[in-house]
Structures are given as structure tokens and as C-alpha cells.
Protein backbone atom coordinates (compact mmCIF):
# COMPACT_ATOMS: atom_id res chain seq x y z
CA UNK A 1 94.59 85.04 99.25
CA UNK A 2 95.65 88.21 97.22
CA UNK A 3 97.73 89.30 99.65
CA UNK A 4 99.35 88.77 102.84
CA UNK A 5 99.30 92.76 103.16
CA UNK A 6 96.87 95.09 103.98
CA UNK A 7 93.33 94.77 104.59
CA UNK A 8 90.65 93.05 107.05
CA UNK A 9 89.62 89.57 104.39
CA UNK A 10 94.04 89.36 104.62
CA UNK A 11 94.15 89.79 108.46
CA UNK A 12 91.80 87.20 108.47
CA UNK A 13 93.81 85.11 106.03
CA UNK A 14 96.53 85.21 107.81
CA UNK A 15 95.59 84.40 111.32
CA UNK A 16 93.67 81.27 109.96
CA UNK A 17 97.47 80.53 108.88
CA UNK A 18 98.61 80.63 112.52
CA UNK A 19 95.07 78.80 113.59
CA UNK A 20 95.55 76.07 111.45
CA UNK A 21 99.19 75.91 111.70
CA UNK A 22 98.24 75.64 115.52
CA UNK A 23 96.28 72.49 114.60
CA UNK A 24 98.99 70.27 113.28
CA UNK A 25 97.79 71.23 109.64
CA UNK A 26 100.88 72.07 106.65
CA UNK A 27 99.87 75.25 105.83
CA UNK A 28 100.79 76.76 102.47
CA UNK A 29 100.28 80.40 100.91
CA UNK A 30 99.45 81.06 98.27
CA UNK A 31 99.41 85.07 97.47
CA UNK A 32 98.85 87.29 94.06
CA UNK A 33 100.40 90.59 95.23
CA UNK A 34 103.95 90.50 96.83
CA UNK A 35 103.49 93.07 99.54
CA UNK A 36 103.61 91.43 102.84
CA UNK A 37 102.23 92.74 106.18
CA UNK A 38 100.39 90.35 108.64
CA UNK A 39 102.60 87.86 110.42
CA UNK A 40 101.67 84.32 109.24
CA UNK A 41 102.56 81.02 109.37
CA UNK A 42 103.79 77.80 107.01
CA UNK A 43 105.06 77.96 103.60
CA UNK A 44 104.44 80.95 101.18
CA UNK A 45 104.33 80.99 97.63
CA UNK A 46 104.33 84.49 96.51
CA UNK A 47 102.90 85.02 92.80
CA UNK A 48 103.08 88.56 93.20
CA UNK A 49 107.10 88.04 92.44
CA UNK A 50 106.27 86.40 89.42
CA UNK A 51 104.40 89.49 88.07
CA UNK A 52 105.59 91.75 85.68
CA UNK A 53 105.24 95.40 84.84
CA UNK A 54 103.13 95.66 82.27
CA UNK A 55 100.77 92.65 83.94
CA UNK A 56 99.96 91.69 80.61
CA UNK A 57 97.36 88.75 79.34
CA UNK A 58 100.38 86.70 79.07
CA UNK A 59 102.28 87.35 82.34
CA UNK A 60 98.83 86.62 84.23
CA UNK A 61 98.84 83.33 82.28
CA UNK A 62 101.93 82.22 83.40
CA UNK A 63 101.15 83.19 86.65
CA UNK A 64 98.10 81.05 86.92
CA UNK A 65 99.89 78.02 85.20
CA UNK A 66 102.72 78.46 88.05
CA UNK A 67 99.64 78.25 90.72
CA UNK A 68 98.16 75.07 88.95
CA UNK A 69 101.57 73.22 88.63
CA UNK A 70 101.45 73.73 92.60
CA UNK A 71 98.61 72.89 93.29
CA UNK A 72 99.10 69.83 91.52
CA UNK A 73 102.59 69.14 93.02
CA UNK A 74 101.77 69.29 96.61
CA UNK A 75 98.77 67.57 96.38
CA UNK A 76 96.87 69.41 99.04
CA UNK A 77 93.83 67.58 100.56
CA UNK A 78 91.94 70.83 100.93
CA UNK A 79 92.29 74.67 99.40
CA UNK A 80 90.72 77.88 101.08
CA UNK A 81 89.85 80.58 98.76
CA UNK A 82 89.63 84.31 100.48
CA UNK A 83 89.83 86.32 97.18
CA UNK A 84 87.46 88.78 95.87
CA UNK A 85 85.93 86.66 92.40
CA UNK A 86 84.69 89.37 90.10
CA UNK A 87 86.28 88.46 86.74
CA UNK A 88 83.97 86.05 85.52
CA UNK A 89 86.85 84.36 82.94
CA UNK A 90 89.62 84.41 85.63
CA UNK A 91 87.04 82.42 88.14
CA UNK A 92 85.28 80.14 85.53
CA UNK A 93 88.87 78.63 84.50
CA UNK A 94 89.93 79.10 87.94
CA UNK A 95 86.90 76.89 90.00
CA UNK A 96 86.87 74.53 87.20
CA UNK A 97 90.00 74.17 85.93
CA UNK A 98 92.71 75.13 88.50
CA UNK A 99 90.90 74.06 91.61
CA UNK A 100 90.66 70.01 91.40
CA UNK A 101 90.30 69.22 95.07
CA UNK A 102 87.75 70.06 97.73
CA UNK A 103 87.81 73.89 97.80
CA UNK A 104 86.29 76.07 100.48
CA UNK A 105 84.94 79.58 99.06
CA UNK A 106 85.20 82.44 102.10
CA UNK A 107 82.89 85.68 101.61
CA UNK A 108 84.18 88.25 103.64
CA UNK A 109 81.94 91.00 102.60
CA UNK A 110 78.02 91.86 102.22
CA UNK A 111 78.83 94.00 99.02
CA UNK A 112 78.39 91.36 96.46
CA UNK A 113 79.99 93.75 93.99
CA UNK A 114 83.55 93.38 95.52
CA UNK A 115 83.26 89.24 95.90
CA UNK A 116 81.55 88.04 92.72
CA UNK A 117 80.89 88.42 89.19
CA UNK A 118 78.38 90.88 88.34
CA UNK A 119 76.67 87.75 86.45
CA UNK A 120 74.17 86.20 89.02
CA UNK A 121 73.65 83.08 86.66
CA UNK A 122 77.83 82.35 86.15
CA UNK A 123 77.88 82.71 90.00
CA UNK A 124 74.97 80.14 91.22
CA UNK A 125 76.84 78.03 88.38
CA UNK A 126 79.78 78.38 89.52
CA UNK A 127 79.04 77.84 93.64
CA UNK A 128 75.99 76.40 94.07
CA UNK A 129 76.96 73.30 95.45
CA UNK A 130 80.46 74.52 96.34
CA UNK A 131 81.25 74.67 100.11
CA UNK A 132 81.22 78.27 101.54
CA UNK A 133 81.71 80.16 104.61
CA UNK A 134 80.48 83.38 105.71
CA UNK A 135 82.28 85.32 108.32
CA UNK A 136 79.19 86.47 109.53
CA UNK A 137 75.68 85.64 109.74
CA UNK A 138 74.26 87.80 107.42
CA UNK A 139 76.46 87.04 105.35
CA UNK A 140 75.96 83.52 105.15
CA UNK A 141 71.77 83.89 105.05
CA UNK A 142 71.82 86.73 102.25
CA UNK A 143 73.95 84.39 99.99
CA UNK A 144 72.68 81.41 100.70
CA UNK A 145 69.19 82.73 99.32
CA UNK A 146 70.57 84.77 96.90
CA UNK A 147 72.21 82.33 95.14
CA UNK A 148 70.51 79.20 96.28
CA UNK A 149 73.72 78.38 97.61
CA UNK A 150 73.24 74.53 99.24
CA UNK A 151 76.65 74.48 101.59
CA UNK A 152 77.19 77.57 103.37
CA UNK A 153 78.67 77.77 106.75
CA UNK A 154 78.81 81.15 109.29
CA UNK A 155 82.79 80.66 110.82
CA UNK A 156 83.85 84.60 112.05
CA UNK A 157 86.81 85.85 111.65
CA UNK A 158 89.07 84.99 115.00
CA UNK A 159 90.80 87.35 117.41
CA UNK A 160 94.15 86.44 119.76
CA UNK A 161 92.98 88.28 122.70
CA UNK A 162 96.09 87.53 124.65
CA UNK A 163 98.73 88.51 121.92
CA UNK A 164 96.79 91.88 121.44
CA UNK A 165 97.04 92.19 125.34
CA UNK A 166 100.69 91.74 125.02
CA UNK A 167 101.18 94.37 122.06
CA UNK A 168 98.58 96.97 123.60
CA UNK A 169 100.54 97.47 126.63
CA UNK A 170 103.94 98.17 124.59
CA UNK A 171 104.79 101.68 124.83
CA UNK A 172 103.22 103.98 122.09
CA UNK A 173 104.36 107.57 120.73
CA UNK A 174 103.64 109.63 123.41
CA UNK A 175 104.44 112.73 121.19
CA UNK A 176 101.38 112.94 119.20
CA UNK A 177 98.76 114.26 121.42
CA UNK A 178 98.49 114.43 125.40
CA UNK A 179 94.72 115.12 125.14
CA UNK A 180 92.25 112.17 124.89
CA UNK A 181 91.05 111.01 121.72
CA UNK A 182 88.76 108.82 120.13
CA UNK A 183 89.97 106.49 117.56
CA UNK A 184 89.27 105.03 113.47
CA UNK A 185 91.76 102.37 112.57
CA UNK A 186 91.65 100.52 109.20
CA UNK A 187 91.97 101.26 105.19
CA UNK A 188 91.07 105.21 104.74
CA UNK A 189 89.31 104.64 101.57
CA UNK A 190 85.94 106.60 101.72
CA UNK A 191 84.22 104.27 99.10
CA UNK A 192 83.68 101.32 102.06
CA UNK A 193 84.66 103.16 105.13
CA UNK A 194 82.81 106.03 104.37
CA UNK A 195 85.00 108.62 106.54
CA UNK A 196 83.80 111.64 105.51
CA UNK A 197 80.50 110.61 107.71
CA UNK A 198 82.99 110.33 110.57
CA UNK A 199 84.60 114.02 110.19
CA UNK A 200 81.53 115.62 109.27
CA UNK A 201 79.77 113.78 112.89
CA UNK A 202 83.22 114.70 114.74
CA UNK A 203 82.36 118.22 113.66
CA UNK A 204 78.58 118.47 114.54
CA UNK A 205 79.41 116.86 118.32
CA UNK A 206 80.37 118.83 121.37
CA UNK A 207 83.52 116.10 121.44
CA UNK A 208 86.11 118.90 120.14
CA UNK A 209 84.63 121.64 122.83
CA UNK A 210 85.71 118.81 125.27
CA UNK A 211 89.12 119.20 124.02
CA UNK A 212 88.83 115.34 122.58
CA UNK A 213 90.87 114.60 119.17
CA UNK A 214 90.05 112.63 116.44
CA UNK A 215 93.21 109.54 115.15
CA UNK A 216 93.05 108.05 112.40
CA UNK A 217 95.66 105.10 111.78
CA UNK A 218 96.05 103.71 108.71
CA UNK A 219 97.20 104.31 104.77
CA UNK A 220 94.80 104.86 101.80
CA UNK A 221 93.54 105.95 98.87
CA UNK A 222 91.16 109.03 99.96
CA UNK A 223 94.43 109.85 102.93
CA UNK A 224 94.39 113.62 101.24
CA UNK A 225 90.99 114.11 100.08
CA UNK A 226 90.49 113.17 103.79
CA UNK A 227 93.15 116.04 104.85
CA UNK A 228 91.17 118.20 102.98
CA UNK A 229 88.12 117.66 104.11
CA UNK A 230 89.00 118.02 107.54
CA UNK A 231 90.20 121.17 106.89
CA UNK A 232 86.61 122.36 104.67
CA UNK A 233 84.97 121.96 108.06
CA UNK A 234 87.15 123.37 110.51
CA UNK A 235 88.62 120.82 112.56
CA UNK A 236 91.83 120.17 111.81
CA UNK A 237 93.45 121.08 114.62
CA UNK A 238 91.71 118.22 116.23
CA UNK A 239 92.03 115.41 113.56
CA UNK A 240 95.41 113.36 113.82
CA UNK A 241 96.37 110.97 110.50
CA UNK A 242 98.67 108.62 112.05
CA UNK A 243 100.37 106.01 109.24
CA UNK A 244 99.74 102.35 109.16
CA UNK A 245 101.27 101.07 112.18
CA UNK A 246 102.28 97.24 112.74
CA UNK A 247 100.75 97.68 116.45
CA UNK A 248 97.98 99.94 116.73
CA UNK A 249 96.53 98.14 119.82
CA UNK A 250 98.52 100.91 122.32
CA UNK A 251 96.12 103.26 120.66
CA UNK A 252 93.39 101.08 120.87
CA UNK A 253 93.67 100.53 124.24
CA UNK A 254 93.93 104.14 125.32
CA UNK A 255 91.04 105.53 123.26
CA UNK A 256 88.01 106.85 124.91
CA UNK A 257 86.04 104.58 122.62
CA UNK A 258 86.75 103.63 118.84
CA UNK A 259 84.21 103.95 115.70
CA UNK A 260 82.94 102.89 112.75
CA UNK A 261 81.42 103.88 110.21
CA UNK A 262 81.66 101.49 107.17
CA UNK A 263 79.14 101.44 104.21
CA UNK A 264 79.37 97.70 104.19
CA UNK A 265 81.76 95.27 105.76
CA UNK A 266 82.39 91.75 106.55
CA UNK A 267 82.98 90.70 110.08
CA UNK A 268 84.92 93.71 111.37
CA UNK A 269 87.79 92.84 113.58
CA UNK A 270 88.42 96.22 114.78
CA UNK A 271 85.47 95.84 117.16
CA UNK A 272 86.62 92.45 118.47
CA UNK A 273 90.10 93.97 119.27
CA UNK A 274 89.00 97.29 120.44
CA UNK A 275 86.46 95.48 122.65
CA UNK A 276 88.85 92.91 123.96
CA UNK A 277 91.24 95.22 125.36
CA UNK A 278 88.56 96.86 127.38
CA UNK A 279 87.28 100.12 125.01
CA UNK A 280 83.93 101.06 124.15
CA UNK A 281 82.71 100.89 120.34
CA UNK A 282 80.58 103.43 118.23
CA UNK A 283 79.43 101.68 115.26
CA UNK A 284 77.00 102.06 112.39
CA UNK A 285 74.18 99.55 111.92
CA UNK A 286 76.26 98.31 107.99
CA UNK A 287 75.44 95.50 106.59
CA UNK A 288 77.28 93.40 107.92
CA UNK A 289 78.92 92.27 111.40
CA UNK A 290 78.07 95.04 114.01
CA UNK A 291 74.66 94.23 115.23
CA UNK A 292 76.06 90.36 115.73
CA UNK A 293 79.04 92.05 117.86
CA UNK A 294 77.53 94.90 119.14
CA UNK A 295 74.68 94.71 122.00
CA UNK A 296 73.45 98.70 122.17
CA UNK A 297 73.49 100.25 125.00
CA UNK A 298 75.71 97.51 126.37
CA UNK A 299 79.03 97.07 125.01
CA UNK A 300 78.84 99.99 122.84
CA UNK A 301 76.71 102.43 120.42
CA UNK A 302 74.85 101.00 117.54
CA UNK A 303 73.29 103.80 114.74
CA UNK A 304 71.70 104.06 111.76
CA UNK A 305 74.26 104.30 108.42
CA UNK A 306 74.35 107.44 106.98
CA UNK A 307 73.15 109.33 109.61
CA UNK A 308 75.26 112.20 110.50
CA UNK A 309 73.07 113.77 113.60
CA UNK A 310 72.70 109.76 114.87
CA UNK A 311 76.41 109.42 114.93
CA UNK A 312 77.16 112.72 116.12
CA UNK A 313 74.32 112.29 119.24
CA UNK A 314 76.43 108.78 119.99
CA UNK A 315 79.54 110.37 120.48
CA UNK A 316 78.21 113.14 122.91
CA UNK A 317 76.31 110.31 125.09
CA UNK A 318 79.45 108.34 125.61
CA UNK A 319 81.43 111.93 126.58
CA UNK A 320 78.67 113.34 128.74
CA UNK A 321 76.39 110.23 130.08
CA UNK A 322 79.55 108.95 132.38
CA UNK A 323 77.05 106.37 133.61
CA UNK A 324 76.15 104.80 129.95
CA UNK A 325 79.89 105.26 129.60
CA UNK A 326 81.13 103.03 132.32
CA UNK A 327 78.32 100.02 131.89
CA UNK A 328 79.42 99.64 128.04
CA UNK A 329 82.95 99.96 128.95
CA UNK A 330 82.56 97.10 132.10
CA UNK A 331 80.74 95.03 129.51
CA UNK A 332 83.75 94.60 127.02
CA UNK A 333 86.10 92.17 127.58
CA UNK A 334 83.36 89.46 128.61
CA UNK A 335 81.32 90.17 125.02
CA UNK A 336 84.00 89.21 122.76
CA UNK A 337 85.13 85.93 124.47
CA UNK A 338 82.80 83.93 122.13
CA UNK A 339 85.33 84.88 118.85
CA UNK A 340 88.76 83.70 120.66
CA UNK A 341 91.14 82.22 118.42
CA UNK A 342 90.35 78.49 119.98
CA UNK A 343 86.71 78.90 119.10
CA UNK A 344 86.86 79.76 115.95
CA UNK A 345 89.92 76.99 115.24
CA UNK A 346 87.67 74.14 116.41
CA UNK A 347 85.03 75.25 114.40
CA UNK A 348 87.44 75.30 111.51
CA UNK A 349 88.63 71.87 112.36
CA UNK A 350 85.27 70.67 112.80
CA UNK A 351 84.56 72.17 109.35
CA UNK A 352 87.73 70.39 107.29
CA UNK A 353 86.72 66.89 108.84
CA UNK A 354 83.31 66.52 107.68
CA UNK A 355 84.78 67.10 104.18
CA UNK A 356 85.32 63.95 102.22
């Protein structure tokens, strides 16, 4: 994985760590940044201390002979890939040089841009007959045409419902805001997560009039062009950057509902959790994930991307239509059980046997 730090594909990375661990399987890590953030579990081996700053040709060289000489001293009987693989020279020598046991390809995203080549031929090359998994659906259906791809799997990214119980009901910082507030937790980078669409729907809702703030947890590239913006329209009284916390989920839990508003994701895990611990969702209709988590109208919102009024109208229906309100947020809990961390294991499991 690239990291073991921040990000959804590494969350994901790193709870299949504890999954598998779970399983009876030797788990080792291998990362190519150092920065470390998710809790995981077996035996890392962190590149990312091996890198130095310049980064030149050579130092990435020695890097990747380092990660071959592993490979080739443990022996391992299966690898998992979760990178991004855009360089096309990096993942030519890497799928066909580095990688000489059965390797399993995940695609966390729908943007093709951010997890292949920009060379359609190198890629169906490269993965046609390689074994891949999709953490969604969509996912796995628009690649598997796309690149006539003959072994790809759907296997979601997993949730511990009853560890995020246990860390939503620690005590939060009650000094930030005694109002309500509805929540955005995740990367602020306004390329994927497309935030200004949130603070420009915040603003066009009655939700402020109601006294109602806006959080936003997390760390990012677009953090002050975000500041800024909030101030352009007027509403920054009632907009609250919070910085990456390690448990979020007391937030979570106490929102009046949490949204999204993505250009594109993967399989977004910040509905599961916000779900699971019993609070309503506002999402955009991105390609991909929502519309396989979200049922409109019963656990949540679902809207058209891009759509500033559409967002803005969902907000005011969950703040003024208490009885919409109420049946999404009964509906929660019971929607999400489906993408436990058991259920996803097995089909994991199920997944690494049929493998020869």
C-alpha cells in the first residue's frame, strides 16, 4: 500500500491487515511513504524510511530492489496490491518483474485517472488476466468492460461496527460548539471531495437560520482555500475546521446527519460508519459507492452531483420534515449490517482459496 497514513484506499488497507490477521494469515506490510496513521496488524516494512530527499531515479531504484529482495525472501504465497498504478514504467517492471507470485490488483476508485496509466493498451496488457477486486460494484462492471478485464471480483471495503461503537461513545471536545451540527469527515481536498459544493449548499439552505453548524474534520490540501471560501459567502461563523482526529466517531455519532459530496469515490466508508452508529447520510449520486449503500428516502438522502439547489433542498428536508427524519434515522444501523468486518473477511478468505 503507499501508506499506512491517511486516506480511505489506506483505511481500507489497513483493516484488511487486522481481517486477515484475524484469519490465522502472516500478514506483512509493505508501505512507500513512512507516515503512519491507521492501526494495523502483522509485520511492516516501511520503504518510506528508505527514501531520500531528493527522491532521485536512483534512490527509487534502490527502493524497489529492497521490495523485490523481500518479496523474494519471505516467499509469500499471495501479494495484495492497493496502490494507485499510473506510471506506466514503475508498473510494467513492477507486475512483471517484481511481482512473481499470485498477485491480487484492488481498485478503490471509479476515476481511472488516479488508479492506472493513462495508456488503455499498457493497462489491458498489463491486467487482463490478472485477478482484481473492486470495492464496489460499479467499480468492478465499468473495468471489467473497459478493459476486458477476465478476473474481477466486487469485495467492499469492511467496517468494525462494534469497535466504532466503543470509540463513538468516548468523550469528545465539548468546547467547540454547543449548537447542533451537521458533519463532513475525510481528506479536504476539493479536487475529489469537491467541498466547495458543500459550503456553497450550506449557504443556500435554511440550516444556518436553524442555528445548525457546519464541522469539518480532517487535514488537506484546499484546508485554506476552504477558510476562504467560507468566508466569500458569509458563513463563517457557522463553519467549524476541526483537525484530523484519530477518533472522529464521537462526532459522528452526535451529528444531525453527515454528507457527502465527492466527485468520484470508491466505496466510501464514511457512510458505513456514520450509518452504523445510528446517523442519517446526505450523499451525492458519484460514481461510485453511494447508490449501493444508500436506499433514498430510507436510510438517507441521495442527489444529483453537482447540484447545488439538490443538495441544499436535502439538507432542509432532513431539518424540517421531522417525519422523513426519523424513518431514515430508524433505518440505519440495520442497512449497514451486510459490510461487517466478518462478511467481508469470509469473502476474502473465500477469495485467497480458490487461488492456485
Amino acid at each position: 500500500m503507499s501508506s499506512l497514513g491517511k486516506g480511505g484506499a489506506q483505511r481500507a488497507a489497513a483493516m484488511q491487515s487486522v481481517m486477515l490477521s484475524n484469519l490465522g494469515y502472516d500478514v506483512h506490510i509493505v508501505t512507500v511513504f513512512s507516515d503512519i496513521f491507521y492501526d494495523y496488524q502483522g509485520t511492516l516494512f516501511n520503504l518510506g524510511l528508505y527514501k531520500s530527499d531528493k527522491n532521485s531515479v536512483l534512490n527509487r531504484l534502490k527502493r524497489l530492489m529492497k521490495f523485490k529482495r523481500y518479496l523474494k525472501h519471505e516467499d509469500f504465497d499471495f501479494i495484495i496490491d492497493h496502490r494507485s498504478r499510473v506510471q506506466w514504467y514503475r508498473e510494467l517492471l513492477i507486475t512483471k518483474a517484481i511481482y512473481i507470485k499470485p498477485t491480487i490488483y484492488v481498485i478503490h476508485s471509479f476515476e481511472k485517472s488516479i488508479m492506472f496509466t493513462k495508456y488503455d493498451w499498457l493497462n489491458r496488457y498489463l491486467y487482463k488476466n490478472e485477478i482484481m477486486v473492486g470495492v464496489s460494484e460499479m467499480i468492478a462492471n465499468y473495468y471489467r468492460n473497459y478493459f476486458q478485464l477476465n478476473h474481477i471480483y466486487t469485495i467492499t471495503n469492511a467496517v468494525n461496527f462494534e469497535k466504532i461503537k466503543k470509540l463513538a461513545d468516548e468523550k469528545e471536545d465539548e468546547t467547540i460548539s454547543n449548537r447542533p451540527y451537521i458533519l463532513y469527515y475525510g481528506r479536504l481536498d476539493n479536487h475529489s471531495k469537491n467541498l466547495n459544493l458543500l459550503l456553497e449548499a450550506f449557504k443556500q439552505s435554511e440550516v444556518i437560520n436553524e442555528n445548525i453548524d457546519l464541522f469539518l474534520i480532517g487535514n488537506g490540501p484546499d484546508k485554506e482555500q476552504l477558510r476562504q471560501r467560507a468566508i466569500s459567502l458569509e458563513i463563517e461563523k457557522s463553519v467549524k475546521f476541526i483537525p484530523q482526529l484519530k477518533n472522529p466517531f464521537p462526532f459522528v455519532k452526535g451529528a444531525v446527519f453527515t454528507v457527502l459530496t465527492s466527485a468520484f469515490e470508491g466505496f466510501p466508508l464514511v457512510l458505513l460508519e456514520s450509518l452504523s452508529l445510528g446517523t442519517p447520510v446526505i450523499s451525492v449520486d458519484c460514481e461510485s459507492g453511494p447508490k449501493e449503500i444508500i436506499k433514498h428516502e430510507y436510510n438517507g438522502l441521495l442527489v444529483e452531483n453537482f447540484n447545488t439547489k439538490a443538495l441544499a433542498d436535502a439538507m432542509n428536508s432532513f431539518i424540517f420534515d421531522n417525519e422523513l427524519y426519523v424513518l431514515c434515522k430508524g433505518n440505519t444501523k440495520k442497512s449497514v449490517q451486510k459490510y461487517s468486518e466478518n462478511e467481508t473477511a469470509r469473502k476474502w478468505q473465500t477469495l485467497l482459496n480458490s487461488i492456485k
